[in-house]
N, C-alpha and C. Protein backbone atom coordinates (compact mmCIF):
# COMPACT_ATOMS: atom_id res chain seq x y z
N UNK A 1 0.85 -1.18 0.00
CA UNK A 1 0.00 0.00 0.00
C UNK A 1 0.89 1.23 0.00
N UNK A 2 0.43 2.22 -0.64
CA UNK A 2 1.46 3.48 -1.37
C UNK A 2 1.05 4.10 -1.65
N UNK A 3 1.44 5.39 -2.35
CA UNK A 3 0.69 6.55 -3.24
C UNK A 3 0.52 6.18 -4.79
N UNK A 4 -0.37 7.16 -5.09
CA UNK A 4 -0.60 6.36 -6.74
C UNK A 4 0.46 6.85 -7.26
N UNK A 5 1.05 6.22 -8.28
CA UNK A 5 2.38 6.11 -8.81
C UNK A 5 2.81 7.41 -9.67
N UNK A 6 1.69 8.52 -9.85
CA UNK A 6 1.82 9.99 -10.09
C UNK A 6 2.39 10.88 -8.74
N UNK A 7 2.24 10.47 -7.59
CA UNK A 7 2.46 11.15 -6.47
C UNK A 7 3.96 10.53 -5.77
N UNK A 8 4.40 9.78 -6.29
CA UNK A 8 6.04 9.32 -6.19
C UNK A 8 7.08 10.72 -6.24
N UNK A 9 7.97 10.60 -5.15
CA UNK A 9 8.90 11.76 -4.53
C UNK A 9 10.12 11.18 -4.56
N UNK A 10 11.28 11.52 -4.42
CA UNK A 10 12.57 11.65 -4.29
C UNK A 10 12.90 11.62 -3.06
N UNK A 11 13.79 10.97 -2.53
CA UNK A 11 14.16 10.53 -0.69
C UNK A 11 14.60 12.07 -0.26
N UNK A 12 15.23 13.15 -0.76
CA UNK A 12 15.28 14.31 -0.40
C UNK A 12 13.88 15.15 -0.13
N UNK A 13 13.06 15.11 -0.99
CA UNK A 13 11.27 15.53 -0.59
C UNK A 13 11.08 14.88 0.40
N UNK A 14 11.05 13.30 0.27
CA UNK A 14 10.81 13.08 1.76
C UNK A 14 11.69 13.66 3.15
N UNK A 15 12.52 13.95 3.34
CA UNK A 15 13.32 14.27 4.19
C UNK A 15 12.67 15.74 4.43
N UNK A 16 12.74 16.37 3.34
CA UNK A 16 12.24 17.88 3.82
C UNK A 16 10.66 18.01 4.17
N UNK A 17 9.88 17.09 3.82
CA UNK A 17 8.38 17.23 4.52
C UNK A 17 8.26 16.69 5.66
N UNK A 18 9.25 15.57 5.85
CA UNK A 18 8.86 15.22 7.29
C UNK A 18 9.71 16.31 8.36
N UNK A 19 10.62 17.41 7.67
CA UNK A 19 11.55 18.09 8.92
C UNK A 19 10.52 19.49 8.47
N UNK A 20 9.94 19.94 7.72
CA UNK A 20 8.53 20.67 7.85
C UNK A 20 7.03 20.16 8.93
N UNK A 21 6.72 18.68 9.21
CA UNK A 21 6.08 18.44 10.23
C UNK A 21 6.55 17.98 11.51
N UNK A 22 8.71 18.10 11.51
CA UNK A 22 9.17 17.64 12.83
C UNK A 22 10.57 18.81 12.57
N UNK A 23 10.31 19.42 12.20
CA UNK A 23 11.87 20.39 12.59
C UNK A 23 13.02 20.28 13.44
N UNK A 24 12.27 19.53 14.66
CA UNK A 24 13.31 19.26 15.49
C UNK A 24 14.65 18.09 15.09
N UNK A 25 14.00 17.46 14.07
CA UNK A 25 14.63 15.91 13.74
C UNK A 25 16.11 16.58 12.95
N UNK A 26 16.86 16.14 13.06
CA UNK A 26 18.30 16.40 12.63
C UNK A 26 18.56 15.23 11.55
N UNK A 27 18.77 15.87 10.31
CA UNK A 27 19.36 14.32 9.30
C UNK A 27 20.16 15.19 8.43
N UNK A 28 21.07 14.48 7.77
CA UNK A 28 22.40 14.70 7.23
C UNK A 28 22.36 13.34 5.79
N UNK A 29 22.15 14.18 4.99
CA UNK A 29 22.26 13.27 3.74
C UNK A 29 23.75 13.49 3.34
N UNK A 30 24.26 12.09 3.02
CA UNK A 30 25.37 11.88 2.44
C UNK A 30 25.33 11.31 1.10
N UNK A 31 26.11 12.02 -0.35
CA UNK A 31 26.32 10.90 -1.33
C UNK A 31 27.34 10.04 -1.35
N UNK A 32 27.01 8.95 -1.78
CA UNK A 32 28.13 7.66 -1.06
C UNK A 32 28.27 7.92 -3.02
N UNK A 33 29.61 8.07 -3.11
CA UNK A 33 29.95 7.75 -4.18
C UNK A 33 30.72 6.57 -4.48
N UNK A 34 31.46 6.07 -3.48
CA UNK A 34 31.71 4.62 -3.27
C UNK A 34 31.18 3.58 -2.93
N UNK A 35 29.85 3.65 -2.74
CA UNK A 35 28.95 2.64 -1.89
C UNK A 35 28.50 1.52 -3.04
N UNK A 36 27.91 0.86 -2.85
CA UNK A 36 27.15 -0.14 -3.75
C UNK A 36 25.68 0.87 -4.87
N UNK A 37 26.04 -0.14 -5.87
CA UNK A 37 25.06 0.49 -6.61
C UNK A 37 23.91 0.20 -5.98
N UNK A 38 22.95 1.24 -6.33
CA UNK A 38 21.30 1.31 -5.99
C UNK A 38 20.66 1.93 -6.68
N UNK A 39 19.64 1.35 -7.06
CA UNK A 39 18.40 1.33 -8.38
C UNK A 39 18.23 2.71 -8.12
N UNK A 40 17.87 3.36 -9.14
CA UNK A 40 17.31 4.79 -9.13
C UNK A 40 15.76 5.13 -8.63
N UNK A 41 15.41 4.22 -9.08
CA UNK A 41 13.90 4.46 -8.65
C UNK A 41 13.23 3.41 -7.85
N UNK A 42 12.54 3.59 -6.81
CA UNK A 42 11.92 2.37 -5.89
C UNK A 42 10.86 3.02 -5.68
N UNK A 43 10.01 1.70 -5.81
CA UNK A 43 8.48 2.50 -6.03
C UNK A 43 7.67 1.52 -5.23
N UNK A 44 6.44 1.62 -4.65
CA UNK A 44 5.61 0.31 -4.11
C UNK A 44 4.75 -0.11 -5.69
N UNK A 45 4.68 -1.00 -6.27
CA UNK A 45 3.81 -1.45 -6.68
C UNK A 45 1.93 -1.72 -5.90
N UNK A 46 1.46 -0.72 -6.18
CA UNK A 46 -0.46 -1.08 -5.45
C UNK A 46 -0.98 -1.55 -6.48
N UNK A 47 -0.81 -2.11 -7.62
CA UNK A 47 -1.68 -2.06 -8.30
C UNK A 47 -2.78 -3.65 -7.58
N UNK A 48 -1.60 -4.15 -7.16
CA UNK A 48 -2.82 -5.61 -7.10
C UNK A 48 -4.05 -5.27 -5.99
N UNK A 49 -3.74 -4.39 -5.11
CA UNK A 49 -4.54 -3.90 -3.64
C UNK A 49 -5.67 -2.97 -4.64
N UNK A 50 -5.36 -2.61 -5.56
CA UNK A 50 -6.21 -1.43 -6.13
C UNK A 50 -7.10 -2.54 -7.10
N UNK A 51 -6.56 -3.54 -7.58
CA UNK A 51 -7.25 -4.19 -8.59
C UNK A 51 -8.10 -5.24 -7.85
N UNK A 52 -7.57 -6.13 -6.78
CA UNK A 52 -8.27 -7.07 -6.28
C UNK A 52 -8.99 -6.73 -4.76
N UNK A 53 -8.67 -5.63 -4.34
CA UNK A 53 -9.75 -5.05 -3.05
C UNK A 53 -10.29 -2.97 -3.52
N UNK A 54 -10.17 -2.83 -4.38
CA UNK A 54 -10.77 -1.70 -4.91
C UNK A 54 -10.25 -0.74 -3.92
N UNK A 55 -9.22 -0.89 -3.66
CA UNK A 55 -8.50 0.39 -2.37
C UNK A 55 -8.00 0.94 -3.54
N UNK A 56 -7.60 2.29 -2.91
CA UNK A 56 -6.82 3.56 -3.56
C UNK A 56 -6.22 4.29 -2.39
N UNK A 57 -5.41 5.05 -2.31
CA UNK A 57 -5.19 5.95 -1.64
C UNK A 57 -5.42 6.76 -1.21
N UNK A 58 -6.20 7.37 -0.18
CA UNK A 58 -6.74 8.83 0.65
C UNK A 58 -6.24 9.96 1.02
N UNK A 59 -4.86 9.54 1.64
CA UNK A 59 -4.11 10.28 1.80
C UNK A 59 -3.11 11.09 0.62
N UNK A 60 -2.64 12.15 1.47
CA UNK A 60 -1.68 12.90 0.32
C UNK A 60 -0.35 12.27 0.44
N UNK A 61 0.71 12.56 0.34
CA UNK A 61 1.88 12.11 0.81
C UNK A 61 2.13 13.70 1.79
N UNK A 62 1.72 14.98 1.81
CA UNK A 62 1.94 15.55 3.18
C UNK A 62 0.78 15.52 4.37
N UNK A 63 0.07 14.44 3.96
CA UNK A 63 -1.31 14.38 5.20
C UNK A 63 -0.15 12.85 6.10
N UNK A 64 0.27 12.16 5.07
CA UNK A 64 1.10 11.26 5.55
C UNK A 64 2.37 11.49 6.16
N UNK A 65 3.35 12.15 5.84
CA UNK A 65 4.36 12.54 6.53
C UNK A 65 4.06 13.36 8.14
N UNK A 66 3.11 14.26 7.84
CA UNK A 66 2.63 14.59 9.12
C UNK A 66 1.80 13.59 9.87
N UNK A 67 0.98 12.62 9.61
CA UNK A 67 0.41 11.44 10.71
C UNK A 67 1.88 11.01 11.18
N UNK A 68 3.00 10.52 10.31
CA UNK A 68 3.92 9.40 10.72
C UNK A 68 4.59 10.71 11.62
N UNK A 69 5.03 11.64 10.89
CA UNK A 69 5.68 12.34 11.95
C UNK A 69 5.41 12.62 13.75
N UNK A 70 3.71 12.27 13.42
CA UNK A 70 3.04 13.19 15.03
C UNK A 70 3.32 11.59 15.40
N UNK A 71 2.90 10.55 14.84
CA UNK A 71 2.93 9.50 16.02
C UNK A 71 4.34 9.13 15.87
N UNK A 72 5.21 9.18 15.52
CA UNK A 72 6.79 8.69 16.51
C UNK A 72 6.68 10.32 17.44
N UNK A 73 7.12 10.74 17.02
CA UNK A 73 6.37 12.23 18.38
C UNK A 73 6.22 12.01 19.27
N UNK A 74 4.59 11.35 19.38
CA UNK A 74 3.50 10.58 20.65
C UNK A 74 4.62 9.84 21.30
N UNK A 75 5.15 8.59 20.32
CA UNK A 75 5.99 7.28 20.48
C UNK A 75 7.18 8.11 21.59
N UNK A 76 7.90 9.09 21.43
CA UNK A 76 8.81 9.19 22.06
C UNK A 76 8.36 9.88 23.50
N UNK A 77 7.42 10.79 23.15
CA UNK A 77 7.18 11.62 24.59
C UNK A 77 6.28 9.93 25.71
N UNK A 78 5.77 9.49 25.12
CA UNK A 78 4.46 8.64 26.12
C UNK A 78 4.77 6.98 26.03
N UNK A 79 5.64 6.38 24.98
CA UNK A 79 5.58 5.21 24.57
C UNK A 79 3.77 4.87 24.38
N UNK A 80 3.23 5.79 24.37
CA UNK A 80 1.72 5.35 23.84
C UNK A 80 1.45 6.18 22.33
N UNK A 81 1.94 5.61 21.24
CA UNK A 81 1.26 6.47 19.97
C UNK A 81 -0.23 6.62 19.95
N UNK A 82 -0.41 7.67 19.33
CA UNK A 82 -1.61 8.16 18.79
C UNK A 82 -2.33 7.22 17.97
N UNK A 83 -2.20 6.13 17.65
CA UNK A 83 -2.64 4.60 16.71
C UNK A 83 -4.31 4.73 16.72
N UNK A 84 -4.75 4.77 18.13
CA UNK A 84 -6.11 4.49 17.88
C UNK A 84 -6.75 5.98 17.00
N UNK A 85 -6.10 7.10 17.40
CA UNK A 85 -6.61 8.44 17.14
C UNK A 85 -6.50 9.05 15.29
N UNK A 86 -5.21 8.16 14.98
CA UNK A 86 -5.21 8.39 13.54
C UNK A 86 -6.13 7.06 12.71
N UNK A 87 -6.47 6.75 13.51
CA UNK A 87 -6.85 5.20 12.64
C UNK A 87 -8.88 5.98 12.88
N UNK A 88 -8.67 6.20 13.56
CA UNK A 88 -9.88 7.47 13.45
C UNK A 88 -10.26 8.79 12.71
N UNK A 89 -9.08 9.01 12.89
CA UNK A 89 -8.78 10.03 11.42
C UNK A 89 -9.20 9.61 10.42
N UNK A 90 -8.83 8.56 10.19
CA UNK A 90 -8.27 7.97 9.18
C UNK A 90 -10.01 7.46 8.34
N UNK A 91 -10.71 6.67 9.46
CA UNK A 91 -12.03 6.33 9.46
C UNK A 91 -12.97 7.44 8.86
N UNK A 92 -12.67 8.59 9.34
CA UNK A 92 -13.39 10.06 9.39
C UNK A 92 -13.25 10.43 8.17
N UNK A 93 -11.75 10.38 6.88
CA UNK A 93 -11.73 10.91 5.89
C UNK A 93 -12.42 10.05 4.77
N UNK A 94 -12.40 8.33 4.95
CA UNK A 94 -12.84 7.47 3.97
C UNK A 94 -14.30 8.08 4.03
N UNK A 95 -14.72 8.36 5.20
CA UNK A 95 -16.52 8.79 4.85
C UNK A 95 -16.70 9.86 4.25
């Protein structure tokens, strides 16, 4: 399960939306120019979830970076995430 394959980002977008819904988080991208090769593009394949249970995606990819961001958040201040509260959210937007 993923975004539809028009809404696919670059690991740097991701990095900067989730430090737009967590600023506090500190990350340091490095290019490994010596490292092992790695595919350019990695993508989730949904199509079978979309074809054989008629799901799609609801979310945006910044409605998502901000849920994942607030619950490790929760996770660190309480060891109790927000799980039941976004999964309610979550309930609230499919209707």
């Amino acid at each position: 399960f993923g975004p539809n394959d028009d809404a696919n980002i670059c690991v740097g977008e991701v990095v900067e939306e989730m430090k737009k819904c967590w600023p506090e988080i500190g990350v340091e991208l490095l290019k490994a120019h010596d490292g092992p090769h790695e595919a350019n593009l990695l993508m989730l394949d949904c199509s079978k979830a979309k074809r054989k249970l008629g799901w799609s995606p609801i979310l945006t990819p910044t409605q998502t970076f901000a849920m994942t961001a607030n619950w490790y958040k929760d996770f660190g201040r309480s060891d109790k995430p927000s799980s039941r509260g976004q999964i309610q959210q979550y309930v609230d937007l499919v209707k």
